[in-house]
Every structure is written in structure tokens, then in C-alpha cells.
Protein backbone atom coordinates (compact mmCIF):
# COMPACT_ATOMS: atom_id res chain seq x y z
CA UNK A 1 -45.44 -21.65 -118.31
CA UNK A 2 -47.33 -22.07 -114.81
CA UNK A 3 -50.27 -21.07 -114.04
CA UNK A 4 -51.47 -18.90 -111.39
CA UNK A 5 -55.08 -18.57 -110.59
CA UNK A 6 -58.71 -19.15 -113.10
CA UNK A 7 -61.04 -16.62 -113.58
CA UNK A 8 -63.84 -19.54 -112.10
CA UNK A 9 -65.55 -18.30 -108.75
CA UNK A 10 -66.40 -21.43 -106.79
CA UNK A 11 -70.06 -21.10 -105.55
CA UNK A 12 -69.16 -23.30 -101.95
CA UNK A 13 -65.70 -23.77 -100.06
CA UNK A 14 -63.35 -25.98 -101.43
CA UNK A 15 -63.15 -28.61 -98.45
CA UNK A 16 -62.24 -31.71 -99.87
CA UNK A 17 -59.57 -29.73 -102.31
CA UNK A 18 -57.67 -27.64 -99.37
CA UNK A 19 -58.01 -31.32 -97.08
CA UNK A 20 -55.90 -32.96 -99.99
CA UNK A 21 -53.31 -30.46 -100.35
CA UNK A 22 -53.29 -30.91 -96.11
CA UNK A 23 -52.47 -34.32 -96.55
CA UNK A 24 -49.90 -34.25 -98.52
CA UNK A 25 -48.30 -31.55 -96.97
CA UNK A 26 -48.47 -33.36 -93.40
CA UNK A 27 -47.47 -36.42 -95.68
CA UNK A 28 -44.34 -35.26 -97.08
CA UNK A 29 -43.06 -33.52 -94.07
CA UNK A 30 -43.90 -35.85 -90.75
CA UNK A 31 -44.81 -39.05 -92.38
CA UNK A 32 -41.89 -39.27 -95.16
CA UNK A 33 -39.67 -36.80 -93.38
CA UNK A 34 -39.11 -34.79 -96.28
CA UNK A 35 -37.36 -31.26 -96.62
CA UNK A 36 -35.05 -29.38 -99.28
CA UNK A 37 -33.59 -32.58 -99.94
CA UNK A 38 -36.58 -34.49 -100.31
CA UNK A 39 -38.41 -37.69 -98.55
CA UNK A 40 -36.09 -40.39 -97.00
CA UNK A 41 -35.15 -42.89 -99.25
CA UNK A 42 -36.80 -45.63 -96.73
CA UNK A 43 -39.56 -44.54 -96.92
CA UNK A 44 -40.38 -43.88 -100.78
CA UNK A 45 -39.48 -47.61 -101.04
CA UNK A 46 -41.51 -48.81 -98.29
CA UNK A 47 -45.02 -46.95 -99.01
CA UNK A 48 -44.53 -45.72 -103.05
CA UNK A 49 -46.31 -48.04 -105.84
CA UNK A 50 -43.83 -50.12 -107.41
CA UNK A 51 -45.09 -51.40 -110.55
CA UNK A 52 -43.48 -54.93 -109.92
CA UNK A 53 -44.99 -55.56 -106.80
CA UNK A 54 -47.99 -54.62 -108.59
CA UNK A 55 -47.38 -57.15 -111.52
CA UNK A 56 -46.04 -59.76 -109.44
CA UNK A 57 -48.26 -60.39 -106.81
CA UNK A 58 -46.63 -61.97 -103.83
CA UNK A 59 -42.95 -60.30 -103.93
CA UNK A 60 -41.59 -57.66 -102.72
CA UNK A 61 -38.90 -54.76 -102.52
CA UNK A 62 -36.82 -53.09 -100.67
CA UNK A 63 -33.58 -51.21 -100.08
CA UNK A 64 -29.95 -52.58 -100.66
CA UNK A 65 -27.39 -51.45 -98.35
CA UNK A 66 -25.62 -49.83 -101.85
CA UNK A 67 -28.76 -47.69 -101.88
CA UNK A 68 -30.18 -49.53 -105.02
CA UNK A 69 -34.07 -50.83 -105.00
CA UNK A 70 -34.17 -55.11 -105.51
CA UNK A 71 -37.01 -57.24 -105.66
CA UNK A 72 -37.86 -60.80 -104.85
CA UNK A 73 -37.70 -62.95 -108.40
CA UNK A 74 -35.99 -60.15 -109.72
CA UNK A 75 -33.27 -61.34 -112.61
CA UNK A 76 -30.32 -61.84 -110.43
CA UNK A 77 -32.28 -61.88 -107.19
CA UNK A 78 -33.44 -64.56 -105.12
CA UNK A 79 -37.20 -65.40 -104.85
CA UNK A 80 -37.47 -65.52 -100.48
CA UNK A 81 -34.73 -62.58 -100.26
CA UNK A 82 -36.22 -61.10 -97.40
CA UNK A 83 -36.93 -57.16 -97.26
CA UNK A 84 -38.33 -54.83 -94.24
CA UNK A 85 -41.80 -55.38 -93.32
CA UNK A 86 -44.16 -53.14 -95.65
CA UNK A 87 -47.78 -52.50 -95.99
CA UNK A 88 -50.06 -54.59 -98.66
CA UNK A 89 -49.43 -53.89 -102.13
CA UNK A 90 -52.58 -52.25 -103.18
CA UNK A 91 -52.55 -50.13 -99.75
CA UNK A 92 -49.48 -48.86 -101.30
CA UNK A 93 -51.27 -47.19 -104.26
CA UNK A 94 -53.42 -45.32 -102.03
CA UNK A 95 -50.18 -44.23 -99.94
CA UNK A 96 -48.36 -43.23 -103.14
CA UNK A 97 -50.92 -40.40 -104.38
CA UNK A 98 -50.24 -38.58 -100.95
CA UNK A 99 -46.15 -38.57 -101.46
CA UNK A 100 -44.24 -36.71 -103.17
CA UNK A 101 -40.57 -36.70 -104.05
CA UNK A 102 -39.43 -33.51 -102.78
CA UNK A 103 -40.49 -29.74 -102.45
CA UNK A 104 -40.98 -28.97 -106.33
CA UNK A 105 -42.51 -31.77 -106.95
CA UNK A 106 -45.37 -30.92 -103.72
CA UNK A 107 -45.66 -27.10 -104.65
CA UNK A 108 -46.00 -27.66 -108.55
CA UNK A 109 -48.91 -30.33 -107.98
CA UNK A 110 -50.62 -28.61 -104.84
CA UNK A 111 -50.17 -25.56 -107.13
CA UNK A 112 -52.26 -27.27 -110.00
CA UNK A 113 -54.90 -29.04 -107.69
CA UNK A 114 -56.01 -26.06 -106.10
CA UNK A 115 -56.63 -23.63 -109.37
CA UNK A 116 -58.30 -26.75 -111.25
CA UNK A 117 -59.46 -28.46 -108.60
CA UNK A 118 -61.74 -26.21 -106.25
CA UNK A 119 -63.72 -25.86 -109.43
CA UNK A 120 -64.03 -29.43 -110.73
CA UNK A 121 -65.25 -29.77 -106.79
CA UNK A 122 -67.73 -27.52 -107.20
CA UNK A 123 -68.91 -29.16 -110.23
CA UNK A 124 -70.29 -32.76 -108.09
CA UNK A 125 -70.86 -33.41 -104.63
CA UNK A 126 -67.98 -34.22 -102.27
CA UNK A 127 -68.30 -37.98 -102.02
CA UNK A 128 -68.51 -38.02 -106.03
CA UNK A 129 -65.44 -35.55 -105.79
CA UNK A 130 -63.29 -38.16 -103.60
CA UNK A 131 -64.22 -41.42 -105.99
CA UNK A 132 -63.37 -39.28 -109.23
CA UNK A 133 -60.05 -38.09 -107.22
CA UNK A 134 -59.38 -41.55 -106.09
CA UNK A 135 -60.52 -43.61 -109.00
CA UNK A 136 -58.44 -41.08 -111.05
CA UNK A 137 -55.05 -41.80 -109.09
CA UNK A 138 -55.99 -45.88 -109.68
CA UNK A 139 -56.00 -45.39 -113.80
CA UNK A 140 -52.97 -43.32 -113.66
CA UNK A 141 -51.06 -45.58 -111.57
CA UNK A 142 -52.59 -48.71 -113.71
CA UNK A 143 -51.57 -47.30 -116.89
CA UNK A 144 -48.07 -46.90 -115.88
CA UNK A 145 -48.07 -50.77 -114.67
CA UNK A 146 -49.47 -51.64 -117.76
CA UNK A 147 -46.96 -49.72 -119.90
CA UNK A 148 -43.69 -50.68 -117.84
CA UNK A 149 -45.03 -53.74 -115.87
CA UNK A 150 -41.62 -54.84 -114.62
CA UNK A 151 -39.85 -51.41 -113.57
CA UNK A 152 -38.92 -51.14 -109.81
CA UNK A 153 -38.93 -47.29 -109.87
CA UNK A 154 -41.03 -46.44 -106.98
CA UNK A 155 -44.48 -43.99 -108.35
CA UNK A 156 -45.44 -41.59 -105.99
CA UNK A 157 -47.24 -38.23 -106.14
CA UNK A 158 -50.92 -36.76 -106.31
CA UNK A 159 -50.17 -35.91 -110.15
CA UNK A 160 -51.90 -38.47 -111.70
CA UNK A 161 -55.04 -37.98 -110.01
CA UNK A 162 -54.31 -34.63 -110.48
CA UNK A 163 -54.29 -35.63 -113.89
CA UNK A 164 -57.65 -36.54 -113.82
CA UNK A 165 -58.86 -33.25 -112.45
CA UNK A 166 -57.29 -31.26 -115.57
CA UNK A 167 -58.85 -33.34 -118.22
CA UNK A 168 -62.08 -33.10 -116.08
CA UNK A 169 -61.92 -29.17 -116.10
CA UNK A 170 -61.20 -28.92 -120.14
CA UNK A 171 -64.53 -30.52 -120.53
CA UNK A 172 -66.40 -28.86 -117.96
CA UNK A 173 -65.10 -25.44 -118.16
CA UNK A 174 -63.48 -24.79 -122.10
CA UNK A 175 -64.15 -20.97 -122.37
CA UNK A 176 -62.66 -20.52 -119.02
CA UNK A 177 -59.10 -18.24 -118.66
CA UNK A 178 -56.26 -18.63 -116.72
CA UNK A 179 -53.41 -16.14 -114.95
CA UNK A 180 -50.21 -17.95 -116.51
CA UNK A 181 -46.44 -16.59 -115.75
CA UNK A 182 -45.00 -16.82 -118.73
CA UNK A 183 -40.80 -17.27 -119.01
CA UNK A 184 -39.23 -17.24 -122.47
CA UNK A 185 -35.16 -17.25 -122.06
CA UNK A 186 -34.84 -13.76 -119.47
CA UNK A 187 -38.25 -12.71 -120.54
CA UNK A 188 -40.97 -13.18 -117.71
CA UNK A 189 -44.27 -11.96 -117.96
CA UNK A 190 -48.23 -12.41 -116.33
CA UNK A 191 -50.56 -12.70 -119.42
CA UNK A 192 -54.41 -14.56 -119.54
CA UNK A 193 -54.78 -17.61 -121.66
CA UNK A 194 -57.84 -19.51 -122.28
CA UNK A 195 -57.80 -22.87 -119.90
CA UNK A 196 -57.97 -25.16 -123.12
CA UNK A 197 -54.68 -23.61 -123.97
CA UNK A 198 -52.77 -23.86 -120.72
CA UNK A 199 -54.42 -27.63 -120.37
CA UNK A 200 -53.52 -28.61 -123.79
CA UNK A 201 -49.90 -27.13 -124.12
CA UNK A 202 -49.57 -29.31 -120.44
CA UNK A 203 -51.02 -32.96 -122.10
CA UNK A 204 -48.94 -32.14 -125.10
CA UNK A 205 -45.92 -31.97 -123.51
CA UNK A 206 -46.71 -34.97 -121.22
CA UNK A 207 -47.36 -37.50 -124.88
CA UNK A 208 -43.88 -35.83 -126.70
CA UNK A 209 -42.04 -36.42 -122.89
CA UNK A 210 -43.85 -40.15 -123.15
CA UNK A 211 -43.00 -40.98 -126.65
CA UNK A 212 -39.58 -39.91 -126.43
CA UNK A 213 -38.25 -42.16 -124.17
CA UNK A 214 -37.68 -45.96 -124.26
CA UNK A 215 -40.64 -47.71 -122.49
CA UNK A 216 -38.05 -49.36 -120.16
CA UNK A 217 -36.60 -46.21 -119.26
CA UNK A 218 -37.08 -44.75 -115.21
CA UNK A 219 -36.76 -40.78 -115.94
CA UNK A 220 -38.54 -39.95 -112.36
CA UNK A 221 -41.51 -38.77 -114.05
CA UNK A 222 -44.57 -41.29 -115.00
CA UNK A 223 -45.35 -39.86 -117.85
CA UNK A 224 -47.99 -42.11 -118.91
CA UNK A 225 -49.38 -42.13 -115.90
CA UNK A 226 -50.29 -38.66 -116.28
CA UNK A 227 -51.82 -39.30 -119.98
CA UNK A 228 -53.97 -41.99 -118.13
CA UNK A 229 -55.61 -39.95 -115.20
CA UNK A 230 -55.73 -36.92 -117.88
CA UNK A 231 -57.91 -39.22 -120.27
CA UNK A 232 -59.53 -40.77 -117.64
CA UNK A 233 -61.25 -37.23 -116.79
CA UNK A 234 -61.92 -36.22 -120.07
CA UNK A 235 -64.19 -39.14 -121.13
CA UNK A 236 -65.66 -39.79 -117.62
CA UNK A 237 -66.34 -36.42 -115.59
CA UNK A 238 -69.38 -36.19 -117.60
CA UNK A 239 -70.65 -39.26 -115.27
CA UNK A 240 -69.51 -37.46 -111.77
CA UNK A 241 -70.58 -33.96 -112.25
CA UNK A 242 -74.34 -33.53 -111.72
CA UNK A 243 -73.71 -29.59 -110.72
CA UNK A 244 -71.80 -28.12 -113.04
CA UNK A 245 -71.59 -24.35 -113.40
CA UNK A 246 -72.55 -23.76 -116.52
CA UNK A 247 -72.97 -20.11 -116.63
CA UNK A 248 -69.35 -19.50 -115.61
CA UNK A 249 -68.31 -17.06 -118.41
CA UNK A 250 -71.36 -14.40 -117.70
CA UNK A 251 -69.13 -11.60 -116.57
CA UNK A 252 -66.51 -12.17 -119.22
CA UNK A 253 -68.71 -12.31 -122.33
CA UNK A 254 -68.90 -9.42 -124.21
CA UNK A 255 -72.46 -7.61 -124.10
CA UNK A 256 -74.54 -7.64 -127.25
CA UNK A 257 -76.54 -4.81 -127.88
């Protein structure tokens, strides 16, 4: 299922929305040197979130020369091992929601960010826009610390604030429809579904992904971290949008006579 465009008209240009999906565009191709293969390995380790460094103030990873992420205090690794020269930690987590971990991974979220996102844009100013993006990214990356405090997969990618964005449109625009491509097996079709739907069906599948795997595990996709920015917009958008358009669904209601 992937969906294609809302049925929302946005009532002002979508500035801050198309100037994120910029960024990480110019991100993932000039400053992590990414292509069909993906980013460089160097620098995913260098600028991603890692949630050790996170939990462990003070130390540090980096790159082995077998390819293999170690950090400082690490079992089996030395406290003062020293590793490349990297930003701050918590500069890091900024960093990481403008990466991304290969072409899919960019298209799919840009993809999302732009049909949910113009809209949720439209719903607050743009300064309360970039602290509900921003502060969105934060919980999602915080809940994945929280939940696997000691893992040394790097996290990168917008999809956690994106996260925040979804559950932010489900309350702000429920009767609202989207253009979804459906593919069953060899069977591909274009059908409407209502936004709660599409939304739902996408958190679902994020808590069964979650609760299926060991918390310990590193699948390549922080699942919690997507149930944290998505909850984080549901119970706060209410406190960012001050111009929400609530008569959104005039030309698709059916006329009463």
C-alpha cells in the first residue's frame, strides 16, 4: 500500500515542507555521498544518532577496519580507544533526521512528508511547523534510546519526525481521503481510502514490526522510534496548530436537500 496524493488543498505554499525534502536530498547525495548503493559507510557512523553515545555520555564510536561499528567502554572494548574526530553527540541527532540510508529509504519518506506534510504546514505557522518537525524527530529518536539504550546501530532518517507529522494529520484532518496504489500478489490497482485508514494500517504495522522482534535486536528499521514521533503528534498537534482548516471536506460531502 503507498500512498499517492490527499484530496487536502493547501491554502499557502508549502515552503518549509519542499525546503525539508531539499535538505535531505542535498544531504544524502553531496554531504553523505549516497547513490544506488546508498550513503558511505563513514559517514552514517560519523554524523547518525547512535543510541550509546547517547546513553553514555562521553564515549564514542567509530569504524573498525573489518567494517564493524565499536564503541569506547563497549564489552570487549577499551574505554580511551580512540575513533575519528566527530561532531557533539546531540548535534548528531539533528544531523541524523536529514540522512537517510539509501534511495528507498529517501523516496518512501520524502514521498510521505510531502502528501501529509504540506497540510499539517498549513495547519500552524512556519516557526510552529519547524519546532513540531524538530521536537518530533527528538521523541522519536529518544524513544528508541530509551527502548534499546545500549545498541550501536547508527539511527538516521527524517521518518520519525515524519512520524510525528502522520499522527498530527489523523487528528487534524480524519474525514480526509487519500490516492493509495494498492498491490495484492500481481494485482495492482489506484483506489481512494479515507486518511484514518491509510494512517492506521501504517502505525499498525509499525507496533506488530516492534513487538515482534527482540528489544536487543538491530533490524535497520527503528521501529519504536516511529511509534514515538507518531504518538507524539497525536496527543500534541492540538498545541501547535492555531490554523487549522477545518472546512476541508466541503466539496466532498454529499449535498443535503
Amino acid at each position: 500500500m503507498l500512498p499517492l496524493k490527499d484530496n487536502i488543498p493547501t491554502r499557502r505554499p508549502a515552503i518549509l515542507t519542499w525546503a525539508i525534502i531539499a535538505i535531505c536530498v542535498v544531504v544524502y547525495f553531496f554531504f553523505q555521498h549516497g547513490g544506488l548503493k546508498g550513503p558511505s559507510d563513514e559517514s552514517v557512523v560519523k554524523y547518525s544518532a547512535i543510541p550509546y553515545e547517547i546513553s553514555h555520555p562521553g564515549k564514542e564510536c567509530g569504524l573498525t577496519t573489518t567494517g564493524a561499528v565499536a564503541c569506547q567502554g563497549s564489552d570487549g572494548v577499551p574505554a580511551n580507544i580512540p575513533v575519528p574526530a566527530q561532531p557533539p553527540t546531540w548535534l548528531t541527532i539533528f544531523f541524523a533526521m536529514f540522512m537517510h540510508g539509501g534511495l528507498l529509504h529517501l523516496g518512501g519518506n520524502m514521498l510521505f512528508l510531502w502528501i501529509f506534510g504540506n497540510n499539517v504546514e498549513d495547519s500552524m505557522s512556519r516557526p510552529r511547523f519547524a519546532a513540531f518537525y524538530l521536537l518530533g524527530g527528538l521523541v522519536a529518536t529518544a524513544t528508541q534510546v530509551l527502548i534499546n539504550p545500549g545498541s550501536h546501530s547508527p539511527t538516521l532518517g527524517a521518518s520519525g519526525a515524519i512520524a510525528g507529522v502522520l499522527g498530527g494529520y489523523a487528528v487534524l484532518y480524519p474525514r480526509a481521503r487519500v490516492v493509495t496504489l494498492i498491490f495484492i500478489i500481481i494485482f495492482v490497482t489506484v483506489i481512494e481510502l479515507p486518511a484514518l485508514l491509510v494512517l492506521g494500517l501504517w502505525f499498525l504495522l509499525q507496533l506488530l514490526s516492534a513487538s515482534s522482534q527482540p528489544l536487543s535486536a538491530s533490524t535497520g528499521v527503528a521501529y519504536f522510534a516511529h511509534i514515538g514521533g507518531f504518538l507524539f503528534g497525536l496527543l500534541l498537534i492540538r498545541l501547535f496548530a492555531n490554523r487549522v482548516h477545518s472546512d476541508y471536506d466541503r466539496a466532498s460531502r454529499i449535498p443535503v436537500y
